[in-house]
C-alpha atoms as a PDB file:
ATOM      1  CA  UNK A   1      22.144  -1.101   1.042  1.00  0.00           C
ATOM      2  CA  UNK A   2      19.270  -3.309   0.179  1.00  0.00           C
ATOM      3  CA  UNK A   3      17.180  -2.349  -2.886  1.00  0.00           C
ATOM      4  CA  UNK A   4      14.092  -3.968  -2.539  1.00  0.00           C
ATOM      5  CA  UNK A   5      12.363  -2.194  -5.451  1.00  0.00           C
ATOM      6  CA  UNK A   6      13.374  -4.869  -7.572  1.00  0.00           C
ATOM      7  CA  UNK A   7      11.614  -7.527  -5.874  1.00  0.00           C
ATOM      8  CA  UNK A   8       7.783  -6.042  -6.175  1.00  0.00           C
ATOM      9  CA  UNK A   9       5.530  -7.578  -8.196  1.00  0.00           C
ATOM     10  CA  UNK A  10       5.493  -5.902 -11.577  1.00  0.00           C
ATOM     11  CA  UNK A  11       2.947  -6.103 -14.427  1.00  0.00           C
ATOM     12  CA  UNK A  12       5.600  -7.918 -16.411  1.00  0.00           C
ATOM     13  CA  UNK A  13       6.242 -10.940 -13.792  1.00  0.00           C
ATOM     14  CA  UNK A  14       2.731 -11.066 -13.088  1.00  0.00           C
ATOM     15  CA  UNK A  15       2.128 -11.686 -16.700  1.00  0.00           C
ATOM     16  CA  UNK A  16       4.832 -14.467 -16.908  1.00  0.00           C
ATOM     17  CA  UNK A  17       3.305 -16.027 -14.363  1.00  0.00           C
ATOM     18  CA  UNK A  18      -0.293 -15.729 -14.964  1.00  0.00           C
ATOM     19  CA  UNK A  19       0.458 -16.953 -18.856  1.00  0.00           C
ATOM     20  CA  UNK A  20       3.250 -19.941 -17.825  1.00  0.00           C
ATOM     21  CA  UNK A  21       0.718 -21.472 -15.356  1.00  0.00           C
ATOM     22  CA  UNK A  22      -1.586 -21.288 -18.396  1.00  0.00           C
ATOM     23  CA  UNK A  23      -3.987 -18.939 -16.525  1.00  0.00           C
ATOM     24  CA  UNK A  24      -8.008 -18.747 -18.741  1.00  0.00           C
ATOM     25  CA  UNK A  25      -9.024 -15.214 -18.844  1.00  0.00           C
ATOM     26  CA  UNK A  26     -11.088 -15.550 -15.728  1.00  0.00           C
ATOM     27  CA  UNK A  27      -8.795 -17.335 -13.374  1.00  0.00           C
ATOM     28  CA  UNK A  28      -6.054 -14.297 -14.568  1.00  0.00           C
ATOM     29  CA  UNK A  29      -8.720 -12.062 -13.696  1.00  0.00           C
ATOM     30  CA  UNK A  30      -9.288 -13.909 -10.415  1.00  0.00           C
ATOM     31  CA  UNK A  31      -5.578 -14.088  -9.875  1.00  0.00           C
ATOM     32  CA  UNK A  32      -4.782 -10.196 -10.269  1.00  0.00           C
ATOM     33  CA  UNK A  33      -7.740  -9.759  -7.903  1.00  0.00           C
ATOM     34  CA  UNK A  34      -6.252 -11.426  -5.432  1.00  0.00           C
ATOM     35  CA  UNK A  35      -2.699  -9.702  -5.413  1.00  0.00           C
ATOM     36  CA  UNK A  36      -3.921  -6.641  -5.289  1.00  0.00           C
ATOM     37  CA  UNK A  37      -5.818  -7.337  -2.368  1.00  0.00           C
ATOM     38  CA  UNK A  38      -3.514  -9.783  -0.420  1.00  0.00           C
ATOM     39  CA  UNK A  39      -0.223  -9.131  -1.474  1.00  0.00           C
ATOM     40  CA  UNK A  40      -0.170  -4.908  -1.518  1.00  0.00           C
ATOM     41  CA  UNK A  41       2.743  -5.220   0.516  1.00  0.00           C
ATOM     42  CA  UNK A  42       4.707  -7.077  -2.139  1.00  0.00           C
ATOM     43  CA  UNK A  43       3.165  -4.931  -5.247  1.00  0.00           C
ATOM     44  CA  UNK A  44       5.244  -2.485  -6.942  1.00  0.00           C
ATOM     45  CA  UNK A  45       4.256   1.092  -5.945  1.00  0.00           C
ATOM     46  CA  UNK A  46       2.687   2.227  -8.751  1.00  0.00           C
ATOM     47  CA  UNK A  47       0.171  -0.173  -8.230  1.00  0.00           C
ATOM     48  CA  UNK A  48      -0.888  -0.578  -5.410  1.00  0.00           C
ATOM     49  CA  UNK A  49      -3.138   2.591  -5.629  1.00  0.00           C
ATOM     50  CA  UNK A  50      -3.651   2.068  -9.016  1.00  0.00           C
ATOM     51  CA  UNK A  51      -5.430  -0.981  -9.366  1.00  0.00           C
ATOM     52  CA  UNK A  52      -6.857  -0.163 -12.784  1.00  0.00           C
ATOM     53  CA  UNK A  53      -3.456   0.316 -13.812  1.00  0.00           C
ATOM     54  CA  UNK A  54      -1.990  -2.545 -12.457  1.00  0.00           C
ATOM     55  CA  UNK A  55      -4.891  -4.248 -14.680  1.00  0.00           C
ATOM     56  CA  UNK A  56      -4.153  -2.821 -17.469  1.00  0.00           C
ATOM     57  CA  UNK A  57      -0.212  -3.154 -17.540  1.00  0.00           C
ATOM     58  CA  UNK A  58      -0.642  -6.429 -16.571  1.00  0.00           C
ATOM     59  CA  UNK A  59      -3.523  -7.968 -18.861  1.00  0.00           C
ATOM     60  CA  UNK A  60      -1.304  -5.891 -21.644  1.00  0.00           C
ATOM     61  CA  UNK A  61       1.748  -8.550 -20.537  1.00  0.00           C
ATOM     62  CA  UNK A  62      -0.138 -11.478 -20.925  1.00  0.00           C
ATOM     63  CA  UNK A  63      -1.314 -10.545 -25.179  1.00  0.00           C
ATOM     64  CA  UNK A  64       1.885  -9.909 -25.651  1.00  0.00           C
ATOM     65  CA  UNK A  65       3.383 -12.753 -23.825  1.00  0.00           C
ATOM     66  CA  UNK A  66       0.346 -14.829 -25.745  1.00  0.00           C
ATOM     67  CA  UNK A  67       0.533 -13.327 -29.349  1.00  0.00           C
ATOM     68  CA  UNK A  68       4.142 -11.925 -29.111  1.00  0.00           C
ATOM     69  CA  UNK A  69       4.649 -12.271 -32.924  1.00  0.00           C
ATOM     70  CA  UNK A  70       2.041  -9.829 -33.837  1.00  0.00           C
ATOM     71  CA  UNK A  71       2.865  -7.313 -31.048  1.00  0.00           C
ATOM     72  CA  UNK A  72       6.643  -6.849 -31.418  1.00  0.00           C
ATOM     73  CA  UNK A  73       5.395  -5.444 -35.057  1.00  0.00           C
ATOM     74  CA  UNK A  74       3.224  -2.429 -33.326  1.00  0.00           C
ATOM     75  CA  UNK A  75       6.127  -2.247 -30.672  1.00  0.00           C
ATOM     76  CA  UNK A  76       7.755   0.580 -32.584  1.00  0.00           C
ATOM     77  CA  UNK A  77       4.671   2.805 -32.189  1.00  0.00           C
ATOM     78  CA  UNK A  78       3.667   1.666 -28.732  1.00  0.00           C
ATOM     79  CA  UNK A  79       7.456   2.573 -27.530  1.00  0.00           C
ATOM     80  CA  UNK A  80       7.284   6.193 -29.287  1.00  0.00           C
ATOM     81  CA  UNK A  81       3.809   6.720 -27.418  1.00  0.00           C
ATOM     82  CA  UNK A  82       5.198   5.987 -24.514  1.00  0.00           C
ATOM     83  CA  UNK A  83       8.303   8.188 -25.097  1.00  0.00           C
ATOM     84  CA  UNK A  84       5.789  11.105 -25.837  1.00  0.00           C
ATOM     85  CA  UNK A  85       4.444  10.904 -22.634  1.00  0.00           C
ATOM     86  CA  UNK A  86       7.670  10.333 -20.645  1.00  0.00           C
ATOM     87  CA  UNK A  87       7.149   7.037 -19.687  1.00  0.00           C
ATOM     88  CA  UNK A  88       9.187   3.714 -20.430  1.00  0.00           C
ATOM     89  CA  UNK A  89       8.481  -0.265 -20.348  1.00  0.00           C
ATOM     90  CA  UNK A  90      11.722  -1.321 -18.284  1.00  0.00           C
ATOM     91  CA  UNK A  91      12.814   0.643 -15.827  1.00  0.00           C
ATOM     92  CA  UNK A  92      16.912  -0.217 -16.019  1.00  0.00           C
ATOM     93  CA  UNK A  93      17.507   1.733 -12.730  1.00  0.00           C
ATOM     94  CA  UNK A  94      15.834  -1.083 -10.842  1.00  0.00           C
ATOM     95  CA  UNK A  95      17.061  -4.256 -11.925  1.00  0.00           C
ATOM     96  CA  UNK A  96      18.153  -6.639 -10.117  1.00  0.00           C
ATOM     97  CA  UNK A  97      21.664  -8.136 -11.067  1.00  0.00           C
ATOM     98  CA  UNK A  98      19.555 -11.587 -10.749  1.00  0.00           C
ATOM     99  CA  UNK A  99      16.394 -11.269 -12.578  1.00  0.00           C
ATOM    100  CA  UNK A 100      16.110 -15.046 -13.256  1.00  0.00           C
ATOM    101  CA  UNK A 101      16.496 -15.720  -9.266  1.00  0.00           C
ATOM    102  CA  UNK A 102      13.840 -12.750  -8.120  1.00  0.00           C
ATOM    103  CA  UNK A 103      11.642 -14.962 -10.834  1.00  0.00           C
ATOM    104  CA  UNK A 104      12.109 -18.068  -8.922  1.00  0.00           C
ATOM    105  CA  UNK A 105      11.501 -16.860  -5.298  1.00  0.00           C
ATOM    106  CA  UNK A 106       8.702 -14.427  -6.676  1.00  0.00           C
ATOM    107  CA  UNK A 107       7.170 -17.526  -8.341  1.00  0.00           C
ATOM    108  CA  UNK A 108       7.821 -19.856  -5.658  1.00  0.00           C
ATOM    109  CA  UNK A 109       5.706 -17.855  -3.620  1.00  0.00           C
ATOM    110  CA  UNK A 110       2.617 -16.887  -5.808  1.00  0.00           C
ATOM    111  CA  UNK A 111       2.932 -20.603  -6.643  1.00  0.00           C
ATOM    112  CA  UNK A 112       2.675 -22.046  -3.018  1.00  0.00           C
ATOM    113  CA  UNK A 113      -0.025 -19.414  -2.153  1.00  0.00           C
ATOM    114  CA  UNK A 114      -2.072 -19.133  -5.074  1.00  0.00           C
ATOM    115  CA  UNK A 115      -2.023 -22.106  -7.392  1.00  0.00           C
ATOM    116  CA  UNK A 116      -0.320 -25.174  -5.851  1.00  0.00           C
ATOM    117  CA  UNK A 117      -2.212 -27.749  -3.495  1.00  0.00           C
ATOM    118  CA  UNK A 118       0.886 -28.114  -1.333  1.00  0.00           C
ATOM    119  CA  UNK A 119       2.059 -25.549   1.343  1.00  0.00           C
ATOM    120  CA  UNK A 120       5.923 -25.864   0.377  1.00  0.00           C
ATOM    121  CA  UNK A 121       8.388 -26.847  -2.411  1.00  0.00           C
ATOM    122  CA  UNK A 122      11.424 -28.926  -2.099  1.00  0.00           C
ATOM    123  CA  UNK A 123      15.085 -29.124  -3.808  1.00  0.00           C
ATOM    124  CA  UNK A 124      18.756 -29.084  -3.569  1.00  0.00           C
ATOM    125  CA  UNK A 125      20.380 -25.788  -3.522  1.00  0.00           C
ATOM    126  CA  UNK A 126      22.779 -27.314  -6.181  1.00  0.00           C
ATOM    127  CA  UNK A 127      19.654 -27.935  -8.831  1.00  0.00           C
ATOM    128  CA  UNK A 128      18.556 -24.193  -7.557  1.00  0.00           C
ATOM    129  CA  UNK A 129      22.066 -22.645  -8.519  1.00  0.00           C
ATOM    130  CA  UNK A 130      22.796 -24.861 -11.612  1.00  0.00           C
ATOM    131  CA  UNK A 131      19.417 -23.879 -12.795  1.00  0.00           C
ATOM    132  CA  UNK A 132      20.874 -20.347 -12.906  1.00  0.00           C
ATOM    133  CA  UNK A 133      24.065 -21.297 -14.503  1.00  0.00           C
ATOM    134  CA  UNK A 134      25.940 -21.423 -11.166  1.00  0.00           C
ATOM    135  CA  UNK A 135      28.504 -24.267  -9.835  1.00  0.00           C
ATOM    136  CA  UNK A 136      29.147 -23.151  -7.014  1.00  0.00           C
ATOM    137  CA  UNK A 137      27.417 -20.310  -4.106  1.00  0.00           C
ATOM    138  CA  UNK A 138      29.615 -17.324  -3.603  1.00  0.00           C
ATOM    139  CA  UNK A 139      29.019 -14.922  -0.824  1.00  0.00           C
ATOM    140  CA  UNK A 140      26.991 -12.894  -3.446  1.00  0.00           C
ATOM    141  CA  UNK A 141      24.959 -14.953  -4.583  1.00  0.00           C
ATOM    142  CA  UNK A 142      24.136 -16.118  -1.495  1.00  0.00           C
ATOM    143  CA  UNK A 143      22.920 -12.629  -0.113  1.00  0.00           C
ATOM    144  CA  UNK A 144      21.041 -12.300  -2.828  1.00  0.00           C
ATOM    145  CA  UNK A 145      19.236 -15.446  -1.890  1.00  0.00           C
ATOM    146  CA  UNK A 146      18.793 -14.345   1.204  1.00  0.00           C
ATOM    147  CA  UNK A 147      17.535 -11.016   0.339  1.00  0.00           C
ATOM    148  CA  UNK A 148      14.827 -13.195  -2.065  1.00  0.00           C
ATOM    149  CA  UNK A 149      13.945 -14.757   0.833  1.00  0.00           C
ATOM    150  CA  UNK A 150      13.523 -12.306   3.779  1.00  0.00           C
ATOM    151  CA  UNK A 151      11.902 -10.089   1.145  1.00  0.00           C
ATOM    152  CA  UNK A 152       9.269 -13.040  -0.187  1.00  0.00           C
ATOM    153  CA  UNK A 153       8.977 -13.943   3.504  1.00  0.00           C
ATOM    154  CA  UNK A 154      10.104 -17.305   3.060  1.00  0.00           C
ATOM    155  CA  UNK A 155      11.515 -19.952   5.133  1.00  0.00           C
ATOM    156  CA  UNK A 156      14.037 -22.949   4.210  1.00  0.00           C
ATOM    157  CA  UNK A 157      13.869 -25.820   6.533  1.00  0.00           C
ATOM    158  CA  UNK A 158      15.599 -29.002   6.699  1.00  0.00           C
ATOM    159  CA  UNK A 159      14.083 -32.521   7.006  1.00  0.00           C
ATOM    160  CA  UNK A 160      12.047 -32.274  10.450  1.00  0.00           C
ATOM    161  CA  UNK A 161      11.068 -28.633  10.207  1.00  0.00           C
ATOM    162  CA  UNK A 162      14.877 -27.479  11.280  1.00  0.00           C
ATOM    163  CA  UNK A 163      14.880 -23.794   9.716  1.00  0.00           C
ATOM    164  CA  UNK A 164      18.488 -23.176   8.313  1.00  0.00           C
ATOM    165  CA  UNK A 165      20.725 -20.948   6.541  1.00  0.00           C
ATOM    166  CA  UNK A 166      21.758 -21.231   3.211  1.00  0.00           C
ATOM    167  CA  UNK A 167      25.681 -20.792   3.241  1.00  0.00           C
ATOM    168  CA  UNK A 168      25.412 -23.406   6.159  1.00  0.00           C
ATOM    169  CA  UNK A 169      23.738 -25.876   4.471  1.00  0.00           C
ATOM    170  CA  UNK A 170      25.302 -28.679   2.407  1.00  0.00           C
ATOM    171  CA  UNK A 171      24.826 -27.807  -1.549  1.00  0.00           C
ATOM    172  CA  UNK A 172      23.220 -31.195  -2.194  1.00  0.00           C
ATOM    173  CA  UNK A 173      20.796 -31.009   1.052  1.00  0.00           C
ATOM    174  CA  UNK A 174      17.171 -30.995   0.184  1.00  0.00           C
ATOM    175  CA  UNK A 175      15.112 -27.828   1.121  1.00  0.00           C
ATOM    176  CA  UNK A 176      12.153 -27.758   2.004  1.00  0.00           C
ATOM    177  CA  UNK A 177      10.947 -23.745   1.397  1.00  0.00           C
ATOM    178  CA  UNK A 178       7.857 -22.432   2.901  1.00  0.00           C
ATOM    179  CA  UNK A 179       6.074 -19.138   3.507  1.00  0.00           C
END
């Protein structure tokens, strides 16, 4: 059974993003404006009602992601506030067993709508797996893929705009991936 809970958007990722695509404060703000009107459908539940929320936990992310030193210090007494009021930072029950690949395809997609010039983004599926310490696709790996993809509603093509499968493709064929 697919568990698409960890694909949403979360405050974290958002963060990641916002901060390695060296985001000012008001393109950020911009940014998070924009998800949480155009991409409810891909925000984790929590937020999508809660857009003050998802501000918060999200501009929270980014200072720590920016001054990281200075908050893992205070981390001790943000986590027991946090534990007081039954609440945690991670939530373990819905991670993915590829958190580095949800990244990519997460990114891939707030990159090609929101930030890059270009409609698409191109590579081998062997640079795409190697990235991720992988030689070779298994059948696991591969779903997983595919679950980034149906999930982040987007499309690998071949040269000429010939959609295509991933375990049918050749591992050193260039993809073109588009949403």
């Amino acid at each position: 059974m697919m568990n698409i809970t960890e694909l949403f958007y979360d405050s974290y990722s958002l963060a990641l993003f916002a901060v390695s695509h060296e985001m000012g404060s008001r393109s950020a703000m911009d940014f998070l404006e924009k998800i949480h009107r155009e991409e409810k459908s891909f925000l984790h539940p929590d937020y999508v009602s809660d857009k003050k929320l998802f501000f918060s936990d999200t501009l929270y992310w980014m200072e720590y992601l920016i001054d990281k030193e200075k908050l893992d210090a205070e981390f001790p007494i943000v986590e027991k506030d946090f534990k007081a009021t039954g609440k945690t930072f991670v939530r373990e029950s819905v991670m993915s067993d590829y958190p580095d690949i949800d990244l990519f395809f997460m990114f891939m997609r707030l990159r090609i709508l929101y930030v890059d010039k270009q409609n698409y983004e191109r590579m081998k599926l062997r640079t795409l797996l190697r990235s991720y310490g992988y030689k070779r696709r298994s059948p696991a790996i591969v779903a997983h893929i595919n679950k980034c993809l149906i999930f982040y509603h987007i499309q690998p093509y071949l040269r000429d705009y010939e959609q295509c499968e991933i375990e049918k493709v050749d591992i050193d064929d260039m993809i073109t991936f588009r949403v």
